[in-house]
Protein backbone atom coordinates (compact mmCIF):
# COMPACT_ATOMS: atom_id res chain seq x y z
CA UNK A 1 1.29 9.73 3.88
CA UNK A 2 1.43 9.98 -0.04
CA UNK A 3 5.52 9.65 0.06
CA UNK A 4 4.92 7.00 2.08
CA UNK A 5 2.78 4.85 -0.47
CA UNK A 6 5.03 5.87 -3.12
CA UNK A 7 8.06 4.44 -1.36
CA UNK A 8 5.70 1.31 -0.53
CA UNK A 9 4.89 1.04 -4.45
CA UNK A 10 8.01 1.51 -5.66
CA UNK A 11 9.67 -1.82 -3.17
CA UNK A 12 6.90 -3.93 -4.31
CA UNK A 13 8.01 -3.25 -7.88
CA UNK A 14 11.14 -4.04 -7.24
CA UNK A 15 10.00 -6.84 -6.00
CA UNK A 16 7.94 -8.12 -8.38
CA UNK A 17 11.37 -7.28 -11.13
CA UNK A 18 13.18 -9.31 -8.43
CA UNK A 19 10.63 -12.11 -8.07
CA UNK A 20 9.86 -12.37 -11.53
CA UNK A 21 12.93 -12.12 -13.31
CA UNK A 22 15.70 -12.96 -11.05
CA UNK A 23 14.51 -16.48 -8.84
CA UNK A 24 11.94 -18.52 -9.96
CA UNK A 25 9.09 -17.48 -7.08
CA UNK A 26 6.06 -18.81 -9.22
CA UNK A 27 2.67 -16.91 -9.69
CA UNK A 28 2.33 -15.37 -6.35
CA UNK A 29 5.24 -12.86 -6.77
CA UNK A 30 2.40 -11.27 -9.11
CA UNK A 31 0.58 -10.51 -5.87
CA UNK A 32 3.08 -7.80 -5.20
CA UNK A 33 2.57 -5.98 -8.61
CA UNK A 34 -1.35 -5.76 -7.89
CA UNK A 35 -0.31 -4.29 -4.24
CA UNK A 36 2.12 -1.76 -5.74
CA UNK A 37 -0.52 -0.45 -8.34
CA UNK A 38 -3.17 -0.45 -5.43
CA UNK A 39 -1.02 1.72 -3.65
CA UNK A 40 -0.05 4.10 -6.38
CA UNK A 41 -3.95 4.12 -6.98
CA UNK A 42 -4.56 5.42 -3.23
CA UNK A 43 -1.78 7.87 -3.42
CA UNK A 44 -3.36 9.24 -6.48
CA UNK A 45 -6.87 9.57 -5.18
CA UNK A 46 -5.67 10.96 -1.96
CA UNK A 47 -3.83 13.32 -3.89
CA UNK A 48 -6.71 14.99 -5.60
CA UNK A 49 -8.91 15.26 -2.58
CA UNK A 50 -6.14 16.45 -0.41
């Protein structure tokens, strides 16, 4: 489940690079840079009760 979120995190960054950088998608591409560090946040706290 961990690599899973990881893989989930890491797309949304890319994303957000894409979104941000690359076409013009306005402010809500930002909404996929707080989703990415909410899931590397839940990975991380799984991790340590796990």
């Amino acid at each position: 489940m961990r690599s899973l979120l990881y893989i989930i995190a890491v797309i949304l960054i890319i994303g957000w690079l894409l979104g941000a950088f690359v076409y013009d998608a306005g402010s809500i591409i930002h909404i996929l840079l707080v989703l990415a560090i909410v899931s590397l946040l839940l990975g991380f706290i799984r991790k340590g009760t796990v």
